[in-house]
N, C-alpha and C. Protein backbone atom coordinates (compact mmCIF):
# COMPACT_ATOMS: atom_id res chain seq x y z
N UNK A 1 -16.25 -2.31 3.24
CA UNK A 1 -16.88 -1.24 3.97
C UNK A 1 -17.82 -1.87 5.00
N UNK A 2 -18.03 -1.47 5.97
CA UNK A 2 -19.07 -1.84 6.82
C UNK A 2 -20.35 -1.55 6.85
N UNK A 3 -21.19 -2.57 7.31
CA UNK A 3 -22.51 -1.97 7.20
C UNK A 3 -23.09 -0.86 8.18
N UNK A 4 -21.81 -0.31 9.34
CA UNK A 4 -22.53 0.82 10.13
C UNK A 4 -21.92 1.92 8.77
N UNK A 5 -21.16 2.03 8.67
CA UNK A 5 -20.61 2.82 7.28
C UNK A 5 -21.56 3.35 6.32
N UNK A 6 -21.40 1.93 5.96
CA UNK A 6 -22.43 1.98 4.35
C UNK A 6 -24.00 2.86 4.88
N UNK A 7 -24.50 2.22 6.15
CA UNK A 7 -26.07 2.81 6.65
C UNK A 7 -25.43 4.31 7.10
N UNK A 8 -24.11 5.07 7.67
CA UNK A 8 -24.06 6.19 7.81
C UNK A 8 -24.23 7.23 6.48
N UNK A 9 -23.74 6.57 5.41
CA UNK A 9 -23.12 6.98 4.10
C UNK A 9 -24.82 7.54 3.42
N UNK A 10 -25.46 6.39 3.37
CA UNK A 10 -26.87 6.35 2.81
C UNK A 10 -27.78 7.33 3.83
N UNK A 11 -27.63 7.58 4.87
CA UNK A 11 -28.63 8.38 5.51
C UNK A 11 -27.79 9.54 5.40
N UNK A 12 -26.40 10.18 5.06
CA UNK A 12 -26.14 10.90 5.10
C UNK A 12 -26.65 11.81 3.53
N UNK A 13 -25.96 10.77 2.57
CA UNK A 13 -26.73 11.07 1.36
C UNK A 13 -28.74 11.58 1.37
N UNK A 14 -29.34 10.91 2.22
CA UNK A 14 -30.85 11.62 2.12
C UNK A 14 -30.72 12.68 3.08
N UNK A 15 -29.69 13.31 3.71
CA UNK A 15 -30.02 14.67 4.00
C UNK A 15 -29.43 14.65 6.02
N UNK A 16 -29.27 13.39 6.43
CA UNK A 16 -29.30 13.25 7.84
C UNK A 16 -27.95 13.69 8.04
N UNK A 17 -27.58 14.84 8.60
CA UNK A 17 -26.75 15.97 8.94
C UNK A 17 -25.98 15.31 9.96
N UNK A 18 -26.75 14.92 11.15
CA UNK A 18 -25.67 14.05 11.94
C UNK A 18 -25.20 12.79 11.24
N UNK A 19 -25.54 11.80 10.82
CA UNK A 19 -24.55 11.05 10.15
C UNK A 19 -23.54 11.57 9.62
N UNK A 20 -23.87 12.79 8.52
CA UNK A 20 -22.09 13.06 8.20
C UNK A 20 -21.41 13.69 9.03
N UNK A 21 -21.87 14.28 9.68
CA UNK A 21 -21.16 14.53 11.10
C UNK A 21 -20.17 13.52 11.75
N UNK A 22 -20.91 12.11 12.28
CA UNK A 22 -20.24 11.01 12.30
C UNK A 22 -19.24 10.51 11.30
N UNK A 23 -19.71 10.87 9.78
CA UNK A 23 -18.81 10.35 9.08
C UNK A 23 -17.48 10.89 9.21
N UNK A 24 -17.95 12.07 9.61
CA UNK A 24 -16.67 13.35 9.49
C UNK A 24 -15.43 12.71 11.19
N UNK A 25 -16.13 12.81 11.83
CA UNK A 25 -16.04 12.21 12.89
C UNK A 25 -14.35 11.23 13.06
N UNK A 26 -15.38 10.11 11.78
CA UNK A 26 -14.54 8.73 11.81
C UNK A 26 -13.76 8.83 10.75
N UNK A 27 -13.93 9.80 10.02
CA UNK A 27 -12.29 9.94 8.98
C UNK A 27 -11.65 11.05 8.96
N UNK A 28 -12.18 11.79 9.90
CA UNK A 28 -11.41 13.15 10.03
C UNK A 28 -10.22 13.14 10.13
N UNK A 29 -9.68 12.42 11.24
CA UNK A 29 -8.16 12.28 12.07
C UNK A 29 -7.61 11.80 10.54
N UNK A 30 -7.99 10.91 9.83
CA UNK A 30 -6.97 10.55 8.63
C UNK A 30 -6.98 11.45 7.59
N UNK A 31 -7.93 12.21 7.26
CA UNK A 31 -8.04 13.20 6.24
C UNK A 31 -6.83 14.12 6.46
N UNK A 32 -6.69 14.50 7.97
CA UNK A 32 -6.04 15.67 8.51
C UNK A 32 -4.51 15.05 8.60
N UNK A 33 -4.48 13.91 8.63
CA UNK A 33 -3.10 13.57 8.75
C UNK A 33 -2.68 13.20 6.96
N UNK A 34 -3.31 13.04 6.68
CA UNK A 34 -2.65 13.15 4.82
C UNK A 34 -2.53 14.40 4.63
N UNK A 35 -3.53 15.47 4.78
CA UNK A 35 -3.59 16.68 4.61
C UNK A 35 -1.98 17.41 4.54
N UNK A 36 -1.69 16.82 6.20
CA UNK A 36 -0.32 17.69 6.04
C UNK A 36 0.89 17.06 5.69
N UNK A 37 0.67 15.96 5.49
CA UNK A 37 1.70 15.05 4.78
C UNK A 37 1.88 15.71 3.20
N UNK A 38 0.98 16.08 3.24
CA UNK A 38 0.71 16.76 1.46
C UNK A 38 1.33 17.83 1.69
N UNK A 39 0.90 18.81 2.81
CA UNK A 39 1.01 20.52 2.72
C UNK A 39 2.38 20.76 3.52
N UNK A 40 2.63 19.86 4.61
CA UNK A 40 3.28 20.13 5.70
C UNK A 40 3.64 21.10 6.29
N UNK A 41 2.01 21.96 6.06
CA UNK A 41 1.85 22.84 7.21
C UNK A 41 0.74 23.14 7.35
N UNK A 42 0.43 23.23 8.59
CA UNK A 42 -0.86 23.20 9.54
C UNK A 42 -2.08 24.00 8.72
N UNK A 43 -1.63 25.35 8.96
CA UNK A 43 -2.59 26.05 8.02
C UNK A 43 -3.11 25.88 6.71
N UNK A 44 -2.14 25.37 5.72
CA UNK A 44 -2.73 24.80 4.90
C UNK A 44 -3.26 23.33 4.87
N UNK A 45 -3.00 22.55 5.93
CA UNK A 45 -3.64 21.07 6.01
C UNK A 45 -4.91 21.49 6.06
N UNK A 46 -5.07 22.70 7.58
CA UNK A 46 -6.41 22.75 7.70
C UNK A 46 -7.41 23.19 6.68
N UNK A 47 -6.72 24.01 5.60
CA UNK A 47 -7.59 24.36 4.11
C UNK A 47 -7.66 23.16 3.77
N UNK A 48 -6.98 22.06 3.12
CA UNK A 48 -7.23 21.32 2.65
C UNK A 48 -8.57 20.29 3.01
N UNK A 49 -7.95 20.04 4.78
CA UNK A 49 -8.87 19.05 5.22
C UNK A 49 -10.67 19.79 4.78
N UNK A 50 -11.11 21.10 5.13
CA UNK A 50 -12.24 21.76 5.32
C UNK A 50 -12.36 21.59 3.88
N UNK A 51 -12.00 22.17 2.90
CA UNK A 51 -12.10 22.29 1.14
C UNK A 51 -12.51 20.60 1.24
N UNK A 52 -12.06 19.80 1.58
CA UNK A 52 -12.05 18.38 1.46
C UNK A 52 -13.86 17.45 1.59
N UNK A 53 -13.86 18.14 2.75
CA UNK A 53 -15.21 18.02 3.43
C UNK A 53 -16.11 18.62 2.79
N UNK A 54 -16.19 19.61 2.51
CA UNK A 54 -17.36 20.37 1.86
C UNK A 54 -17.43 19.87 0.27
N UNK A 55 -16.83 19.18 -0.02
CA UNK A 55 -16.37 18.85 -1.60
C UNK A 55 -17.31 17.72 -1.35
N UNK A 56 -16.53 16.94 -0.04
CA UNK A 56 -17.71 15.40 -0.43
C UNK A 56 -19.14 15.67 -0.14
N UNK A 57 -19.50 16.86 1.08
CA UNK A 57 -20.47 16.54 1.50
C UNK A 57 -21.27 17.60 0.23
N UNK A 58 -20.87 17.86 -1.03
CA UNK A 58 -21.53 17.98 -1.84
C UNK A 58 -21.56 17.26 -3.04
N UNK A 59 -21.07 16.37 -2.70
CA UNK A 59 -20.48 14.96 -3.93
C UNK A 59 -21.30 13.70 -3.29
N UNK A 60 -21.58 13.67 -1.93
CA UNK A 60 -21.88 12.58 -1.65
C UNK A 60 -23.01 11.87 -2.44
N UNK A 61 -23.92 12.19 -2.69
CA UNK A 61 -25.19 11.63 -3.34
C UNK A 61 -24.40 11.30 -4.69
N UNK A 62 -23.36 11.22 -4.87
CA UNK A 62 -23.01 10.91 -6.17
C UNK A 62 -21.97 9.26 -5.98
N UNK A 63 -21.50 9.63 -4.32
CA UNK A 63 -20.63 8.16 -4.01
C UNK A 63 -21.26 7.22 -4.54
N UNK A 64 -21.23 5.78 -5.15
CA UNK A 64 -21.74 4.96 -5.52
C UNK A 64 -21.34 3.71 -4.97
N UNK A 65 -20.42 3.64 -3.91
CA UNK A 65 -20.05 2.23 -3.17
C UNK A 65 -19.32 1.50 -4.03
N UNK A 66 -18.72 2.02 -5.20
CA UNK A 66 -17.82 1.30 -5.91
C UNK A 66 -16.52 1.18 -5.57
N UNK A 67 -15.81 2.08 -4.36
CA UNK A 67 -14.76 1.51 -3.69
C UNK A 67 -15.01 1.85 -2.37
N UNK A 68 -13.87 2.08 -1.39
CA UNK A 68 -14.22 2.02 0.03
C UNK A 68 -14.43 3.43 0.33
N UNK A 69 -15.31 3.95 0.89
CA UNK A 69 -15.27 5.53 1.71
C UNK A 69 -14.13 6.57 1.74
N UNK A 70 -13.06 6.07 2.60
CA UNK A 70 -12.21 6.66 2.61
C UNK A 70 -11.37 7.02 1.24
N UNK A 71 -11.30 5.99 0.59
CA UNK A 71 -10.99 5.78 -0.74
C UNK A 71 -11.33 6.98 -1.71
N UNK A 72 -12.92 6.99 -1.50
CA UNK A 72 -13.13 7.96 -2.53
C UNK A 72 -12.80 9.61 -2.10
N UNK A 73 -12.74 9.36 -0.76
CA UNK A 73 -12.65 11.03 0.25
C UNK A 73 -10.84 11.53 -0.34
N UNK A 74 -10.04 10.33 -0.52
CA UNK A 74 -8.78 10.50 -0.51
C UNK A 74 -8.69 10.89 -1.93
N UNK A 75 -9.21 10.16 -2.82
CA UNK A 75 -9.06 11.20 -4.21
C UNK A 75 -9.60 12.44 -3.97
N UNK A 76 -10.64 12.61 -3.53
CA UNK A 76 -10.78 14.10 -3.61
C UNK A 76 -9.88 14.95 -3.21
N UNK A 77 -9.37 14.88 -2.18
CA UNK A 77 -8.39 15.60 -1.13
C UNK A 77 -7.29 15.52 -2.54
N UNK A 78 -6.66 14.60 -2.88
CA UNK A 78 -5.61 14.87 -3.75
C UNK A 78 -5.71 15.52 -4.86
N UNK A 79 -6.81 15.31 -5.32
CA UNK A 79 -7.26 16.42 -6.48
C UNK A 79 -7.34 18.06 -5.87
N UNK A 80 -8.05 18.44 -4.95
CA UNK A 80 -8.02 19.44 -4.56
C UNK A 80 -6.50 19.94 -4.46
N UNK A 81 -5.83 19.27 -3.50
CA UNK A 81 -4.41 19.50 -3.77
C UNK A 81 -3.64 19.41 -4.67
N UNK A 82 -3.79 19.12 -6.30
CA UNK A 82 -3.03 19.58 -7.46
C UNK A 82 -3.62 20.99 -7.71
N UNK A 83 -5.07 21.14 -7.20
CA UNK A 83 -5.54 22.13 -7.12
C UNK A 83 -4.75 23.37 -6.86
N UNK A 84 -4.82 23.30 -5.46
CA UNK A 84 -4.45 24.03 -4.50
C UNK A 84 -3.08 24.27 -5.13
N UNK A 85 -2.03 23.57 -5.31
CA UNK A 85 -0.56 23.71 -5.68
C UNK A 85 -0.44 24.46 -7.08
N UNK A 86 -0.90 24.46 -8.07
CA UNK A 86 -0.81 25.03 -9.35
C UNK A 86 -1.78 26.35 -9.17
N UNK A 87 -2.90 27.07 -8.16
CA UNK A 87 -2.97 28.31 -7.60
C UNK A 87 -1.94 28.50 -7.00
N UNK A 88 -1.37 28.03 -6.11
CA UNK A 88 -0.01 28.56 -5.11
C UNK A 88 1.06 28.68 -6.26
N UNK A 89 1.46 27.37 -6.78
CA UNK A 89 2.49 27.29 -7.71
C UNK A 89 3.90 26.73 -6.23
N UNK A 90 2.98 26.35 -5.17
CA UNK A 90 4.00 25.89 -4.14
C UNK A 90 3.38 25.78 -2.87
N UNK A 91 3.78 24.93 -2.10
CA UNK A 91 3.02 24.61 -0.92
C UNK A 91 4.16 24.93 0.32
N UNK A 92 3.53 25.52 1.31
CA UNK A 92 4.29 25.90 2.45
C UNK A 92 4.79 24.83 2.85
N UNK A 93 6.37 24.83 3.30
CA UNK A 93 7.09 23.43 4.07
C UNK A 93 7.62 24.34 5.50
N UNK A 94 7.06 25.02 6.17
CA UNK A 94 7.23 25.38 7.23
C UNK A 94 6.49 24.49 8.33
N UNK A 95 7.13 24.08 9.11
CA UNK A 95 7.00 23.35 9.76
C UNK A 95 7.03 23.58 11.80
N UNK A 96 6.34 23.31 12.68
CA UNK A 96 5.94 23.67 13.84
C UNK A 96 6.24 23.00 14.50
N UNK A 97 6.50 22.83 16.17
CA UNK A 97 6.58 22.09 17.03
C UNK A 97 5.44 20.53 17.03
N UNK A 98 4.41 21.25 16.29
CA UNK A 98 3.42 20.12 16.96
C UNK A 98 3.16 19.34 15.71
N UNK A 99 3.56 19.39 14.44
CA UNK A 99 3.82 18.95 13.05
C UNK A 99 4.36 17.57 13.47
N UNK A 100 4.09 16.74 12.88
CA UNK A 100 4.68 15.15 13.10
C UNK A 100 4.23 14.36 11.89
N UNK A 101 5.14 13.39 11.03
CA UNK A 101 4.59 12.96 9.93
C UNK A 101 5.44 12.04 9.52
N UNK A 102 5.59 11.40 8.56
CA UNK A 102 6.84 9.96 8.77
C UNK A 102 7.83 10.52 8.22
N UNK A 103 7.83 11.91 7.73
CA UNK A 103 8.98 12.55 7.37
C UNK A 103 10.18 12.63 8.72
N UNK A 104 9.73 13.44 9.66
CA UNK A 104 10.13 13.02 10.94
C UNK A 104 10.57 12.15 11.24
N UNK A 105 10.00 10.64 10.92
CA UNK A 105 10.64 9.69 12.03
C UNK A 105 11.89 8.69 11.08
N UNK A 106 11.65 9.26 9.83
CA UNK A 106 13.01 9.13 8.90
C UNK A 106 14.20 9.69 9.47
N UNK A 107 13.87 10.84 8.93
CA UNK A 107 14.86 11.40 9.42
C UNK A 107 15.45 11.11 11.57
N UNK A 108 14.57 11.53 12.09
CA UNK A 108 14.81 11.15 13.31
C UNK A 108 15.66 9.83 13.57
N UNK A 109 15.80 8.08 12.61
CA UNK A 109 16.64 7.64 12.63
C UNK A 109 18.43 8.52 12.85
N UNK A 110 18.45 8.97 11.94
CA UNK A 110 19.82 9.99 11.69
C UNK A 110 20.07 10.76 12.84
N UNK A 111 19.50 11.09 14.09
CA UNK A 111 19.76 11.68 14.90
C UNK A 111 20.06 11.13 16.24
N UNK A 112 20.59 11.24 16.93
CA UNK A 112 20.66 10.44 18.45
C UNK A 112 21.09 11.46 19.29
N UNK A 113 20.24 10.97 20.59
CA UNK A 113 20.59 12.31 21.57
C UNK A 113 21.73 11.80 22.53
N UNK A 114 22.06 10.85 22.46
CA UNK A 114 23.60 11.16 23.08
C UNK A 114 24.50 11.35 22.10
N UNK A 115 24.84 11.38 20.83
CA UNK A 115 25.84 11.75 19.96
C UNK A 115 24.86 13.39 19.23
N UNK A 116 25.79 14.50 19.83
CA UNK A 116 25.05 16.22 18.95
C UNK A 116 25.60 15.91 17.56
N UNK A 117 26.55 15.66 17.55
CA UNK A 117 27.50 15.64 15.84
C UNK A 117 26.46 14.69 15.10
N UNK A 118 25.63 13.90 15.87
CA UNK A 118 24.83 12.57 14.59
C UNK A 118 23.91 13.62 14.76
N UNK A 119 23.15 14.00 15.61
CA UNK A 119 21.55 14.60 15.75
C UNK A 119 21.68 15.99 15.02
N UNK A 120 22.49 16.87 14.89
CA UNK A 120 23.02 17.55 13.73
C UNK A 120 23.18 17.56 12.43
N UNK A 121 23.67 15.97 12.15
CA UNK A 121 23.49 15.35 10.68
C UNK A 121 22.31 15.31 10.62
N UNK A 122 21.45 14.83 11.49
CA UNK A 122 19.47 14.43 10.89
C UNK A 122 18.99 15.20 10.64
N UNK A 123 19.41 16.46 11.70
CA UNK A 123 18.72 17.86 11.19
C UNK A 123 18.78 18.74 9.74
N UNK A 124 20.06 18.58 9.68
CA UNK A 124 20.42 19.02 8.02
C UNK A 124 19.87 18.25 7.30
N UNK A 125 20.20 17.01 7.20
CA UNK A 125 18.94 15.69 6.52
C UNK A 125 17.68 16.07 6.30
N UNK A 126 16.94 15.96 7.28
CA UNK A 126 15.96 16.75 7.37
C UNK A 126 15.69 17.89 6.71
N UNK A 127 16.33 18.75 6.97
CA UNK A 127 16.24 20.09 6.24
C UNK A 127 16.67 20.43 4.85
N UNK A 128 17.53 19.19 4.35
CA UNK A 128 17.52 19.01 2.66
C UNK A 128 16.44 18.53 2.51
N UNK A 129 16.01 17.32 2.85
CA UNK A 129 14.79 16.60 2.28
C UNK A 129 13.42 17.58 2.06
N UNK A 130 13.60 18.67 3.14
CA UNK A 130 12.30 19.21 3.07
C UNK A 130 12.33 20.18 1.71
N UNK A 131 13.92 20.84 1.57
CA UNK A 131 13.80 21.50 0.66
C UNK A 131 14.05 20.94 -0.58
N UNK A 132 14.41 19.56 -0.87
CA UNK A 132 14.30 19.03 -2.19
C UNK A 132 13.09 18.88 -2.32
N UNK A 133 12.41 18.26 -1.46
CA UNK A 133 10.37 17.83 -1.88
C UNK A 133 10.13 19.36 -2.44
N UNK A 134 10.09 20.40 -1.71
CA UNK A 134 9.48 21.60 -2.20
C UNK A 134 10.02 22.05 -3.64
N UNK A 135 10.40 21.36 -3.80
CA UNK A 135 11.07 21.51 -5.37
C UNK A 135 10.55 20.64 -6.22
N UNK A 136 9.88 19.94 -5.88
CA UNK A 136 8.96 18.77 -6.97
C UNK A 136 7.53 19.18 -7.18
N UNK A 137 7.18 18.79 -8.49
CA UNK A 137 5.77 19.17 -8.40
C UNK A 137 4.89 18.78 -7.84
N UNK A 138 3.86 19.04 -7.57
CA UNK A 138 2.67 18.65 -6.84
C UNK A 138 2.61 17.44 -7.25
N UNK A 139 2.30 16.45 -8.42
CA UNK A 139 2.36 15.08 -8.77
C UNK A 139 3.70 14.51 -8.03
N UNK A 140 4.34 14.86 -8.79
CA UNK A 140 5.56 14.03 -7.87
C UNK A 140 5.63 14.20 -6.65
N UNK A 141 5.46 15.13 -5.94
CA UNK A 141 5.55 14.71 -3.90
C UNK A 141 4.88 14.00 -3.82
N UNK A 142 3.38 14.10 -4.12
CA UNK A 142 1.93 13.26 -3.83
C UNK A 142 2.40 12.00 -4.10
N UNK A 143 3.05 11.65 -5.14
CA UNK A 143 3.22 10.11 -5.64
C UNK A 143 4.27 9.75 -4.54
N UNK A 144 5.52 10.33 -4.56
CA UNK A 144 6.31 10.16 -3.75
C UNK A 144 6.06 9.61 -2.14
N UNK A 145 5.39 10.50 -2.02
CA UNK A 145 4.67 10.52 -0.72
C UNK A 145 4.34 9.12 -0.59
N UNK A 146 3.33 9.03 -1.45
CA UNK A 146 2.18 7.58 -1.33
C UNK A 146 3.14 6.38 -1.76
N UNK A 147 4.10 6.25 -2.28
CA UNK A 147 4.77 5.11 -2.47
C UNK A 147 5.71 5.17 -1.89
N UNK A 148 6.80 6.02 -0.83
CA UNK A 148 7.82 5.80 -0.20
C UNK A 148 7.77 5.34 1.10
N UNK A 149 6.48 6.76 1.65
CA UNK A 149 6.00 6.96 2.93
C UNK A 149 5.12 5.94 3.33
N UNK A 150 3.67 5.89 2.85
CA UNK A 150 2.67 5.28 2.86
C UNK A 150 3.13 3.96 2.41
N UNK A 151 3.78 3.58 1.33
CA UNK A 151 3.82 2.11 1.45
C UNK A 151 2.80 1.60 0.67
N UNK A 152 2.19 2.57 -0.36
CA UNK A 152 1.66 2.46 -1.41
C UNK A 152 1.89 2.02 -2.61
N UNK A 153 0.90 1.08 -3.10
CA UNK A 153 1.72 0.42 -4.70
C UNK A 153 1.33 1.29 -5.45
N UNK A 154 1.92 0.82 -6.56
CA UNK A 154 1.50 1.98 -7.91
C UNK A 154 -0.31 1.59 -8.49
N UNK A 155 -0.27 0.77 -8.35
CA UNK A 155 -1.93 0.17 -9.05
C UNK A 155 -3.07 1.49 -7.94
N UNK A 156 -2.31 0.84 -6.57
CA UNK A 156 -3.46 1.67 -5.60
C UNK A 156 -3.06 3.12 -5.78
N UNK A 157 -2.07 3.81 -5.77
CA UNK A 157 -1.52 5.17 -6.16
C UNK A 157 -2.60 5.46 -7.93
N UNK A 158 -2.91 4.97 -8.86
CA UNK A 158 -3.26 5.21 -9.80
C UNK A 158 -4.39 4.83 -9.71
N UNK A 159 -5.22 4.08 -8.83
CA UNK A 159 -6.39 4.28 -8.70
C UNK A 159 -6.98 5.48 -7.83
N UNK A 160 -6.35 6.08 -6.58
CA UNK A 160 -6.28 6.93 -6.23
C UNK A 160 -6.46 8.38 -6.62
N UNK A 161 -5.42 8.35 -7.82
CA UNK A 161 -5.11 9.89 -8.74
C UNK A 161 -5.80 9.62 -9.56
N UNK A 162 -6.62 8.42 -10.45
CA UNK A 162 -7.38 8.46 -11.39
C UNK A 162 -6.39 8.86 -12.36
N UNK A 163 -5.62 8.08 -12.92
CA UNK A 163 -4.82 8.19 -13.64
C UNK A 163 -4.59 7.11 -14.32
N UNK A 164 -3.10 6.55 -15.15
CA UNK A 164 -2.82 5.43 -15.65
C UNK A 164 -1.35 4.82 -14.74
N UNK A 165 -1.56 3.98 -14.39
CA UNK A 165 0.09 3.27 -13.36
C UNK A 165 1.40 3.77 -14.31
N UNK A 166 1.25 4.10 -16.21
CA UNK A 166 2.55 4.76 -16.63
C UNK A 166 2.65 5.83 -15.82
N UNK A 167 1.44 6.63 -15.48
CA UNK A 167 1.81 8.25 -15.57
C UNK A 167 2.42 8.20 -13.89
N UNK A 168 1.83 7.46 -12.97
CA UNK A 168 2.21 7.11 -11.64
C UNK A 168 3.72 7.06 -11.59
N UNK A 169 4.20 6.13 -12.87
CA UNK A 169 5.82 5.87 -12.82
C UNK A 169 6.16 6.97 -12.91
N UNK A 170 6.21 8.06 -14.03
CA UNK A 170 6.64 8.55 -14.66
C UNK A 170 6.90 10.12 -13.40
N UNK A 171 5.78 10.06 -12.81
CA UNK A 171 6.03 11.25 -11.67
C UNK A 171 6.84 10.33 -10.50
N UNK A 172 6.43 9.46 -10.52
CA UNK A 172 8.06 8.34 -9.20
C UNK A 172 9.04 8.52 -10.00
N UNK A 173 9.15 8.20 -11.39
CA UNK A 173 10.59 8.36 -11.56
C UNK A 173 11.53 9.76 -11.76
N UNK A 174 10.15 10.59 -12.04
CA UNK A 174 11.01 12.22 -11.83
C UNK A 174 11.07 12.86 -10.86
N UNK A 175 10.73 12.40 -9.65
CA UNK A 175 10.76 12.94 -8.69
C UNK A 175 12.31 12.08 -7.80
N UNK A 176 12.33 10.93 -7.91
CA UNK A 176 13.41 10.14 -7.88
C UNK A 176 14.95 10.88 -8.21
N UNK A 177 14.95 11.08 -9.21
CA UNK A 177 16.12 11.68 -10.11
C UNK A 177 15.86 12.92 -9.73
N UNK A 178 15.26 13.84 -9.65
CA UNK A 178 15.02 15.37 -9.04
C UNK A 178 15.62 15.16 -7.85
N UNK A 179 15.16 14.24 -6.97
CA UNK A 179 15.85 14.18 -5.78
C UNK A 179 17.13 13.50 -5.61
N UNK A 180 17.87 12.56 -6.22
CA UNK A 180 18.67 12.42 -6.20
C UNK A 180 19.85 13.65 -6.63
N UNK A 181 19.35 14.55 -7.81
CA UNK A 181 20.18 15.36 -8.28
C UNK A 181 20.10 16.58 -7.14
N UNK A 182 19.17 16.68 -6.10
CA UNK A 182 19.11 17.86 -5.40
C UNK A 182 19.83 17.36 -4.30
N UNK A 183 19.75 15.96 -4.13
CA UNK A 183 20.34 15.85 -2.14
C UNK A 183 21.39 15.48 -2.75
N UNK A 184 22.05 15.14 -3.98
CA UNK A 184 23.49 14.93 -4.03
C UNK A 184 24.64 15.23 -3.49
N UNK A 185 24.39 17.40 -3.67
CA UNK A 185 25.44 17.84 -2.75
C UNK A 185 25.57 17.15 -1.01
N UNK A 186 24.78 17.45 -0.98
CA UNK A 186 24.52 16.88 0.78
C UNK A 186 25.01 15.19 0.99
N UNK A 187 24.33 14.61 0.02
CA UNK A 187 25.71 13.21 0.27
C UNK A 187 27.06 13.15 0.22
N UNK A 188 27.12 14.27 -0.89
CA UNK A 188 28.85 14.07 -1.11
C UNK A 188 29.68 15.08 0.24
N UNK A 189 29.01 16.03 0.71
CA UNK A 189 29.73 16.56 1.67
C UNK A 189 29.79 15.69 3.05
N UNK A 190 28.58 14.79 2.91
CA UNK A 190 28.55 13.91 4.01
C UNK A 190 29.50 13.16 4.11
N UNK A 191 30.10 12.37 2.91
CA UNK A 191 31.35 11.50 2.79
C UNK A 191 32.48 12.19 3.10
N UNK A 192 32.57 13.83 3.07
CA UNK A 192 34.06 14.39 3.42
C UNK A 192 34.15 14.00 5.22
């Protein structure tokens, strides 16, 4: 962590309103981009991100510098969001023009704009993938997410969720097999 950080963190904790302002500032853009990586959709990113914020900036006096800033902002956000998903019992996968996320640029491989017949395949691609994730539980996308997308190990994924690295597997590996058993059809018609 840095020491402009650490001195924003500590004056924010005694009450100095613009520092977390700043703090908000300098991790906003990432809060908001996990947000909808989680929700993958706007309106609910933006619940998340705001629920997110008001969570730390009433937790903060409790941060203790035992891992990095962002670190601890990102468990919260994910907790809120098992939250959030077991009230819903499902998270919106509607998706907008201005939505962008590495889901996208997966899939976007599969597409090419001089071949419609390939850029057609990505789209359906696409449009299974979105509807197999919405079929996993809130643990399993989140994990999914953080170890496919993100490029996340399991140690940092389970320090994250505050959990144990079994239980980390155990939602990778059912979400794995959930998805394999859901995009199946869609491979095998792909081979006809």
């Amino acid at each position: 962590m840095s020491l402009e950080d650490k001195s924003l963190i500590l004056r924010a904790q005694a009450g100095d309103k613009r520092a977390f302002a700043e703090l908000m500032r300098r991790y906003g853009e990432r809060v908001m981009n996990q947000a909808l990586r989680f929700t993958r959709n706007i309106k609910d990113a933006e619940d998340l991100y705001q629920e997110t914020f008001l969570k730390v900036y009433r937790n903060l006096g409790g941060f203790r510098f035992e891992s990095e800033f962002y670190t601890w902002v990102y468990r919260i956000m994910a907790n809120i969001a098992f939250s959030q998903y077991r009230r819903k019992k499902r998270f919106s996968y509607l998706e907008s023009e201005e939505d962008s996320t590495p889901w996208d640029r997966v899939t976007a491989q599969n597409g090419c704009p001089e071949n419609p017949i390939k850029e057609e395949e990505g789209r359906r691609l696409k449009d299974a993938i979105y509807a197999a994730l919405s079929k996993l539980s809130a643990q399993q996308r989140i994990v999914f997410i953080m170890k496919h997308y993100e490029g996340k190990k399991i140690r940092e994924i389970a320090e994250l969720l505050e959990c144990s690295e079994g239980t980390v597997k155990r939602y990778l590996f059912r979400a794995v097999k959930k998805l394999q058993s859901l995009l199946k059809p869609y491979y095998e018609e792909s081979l006809v």
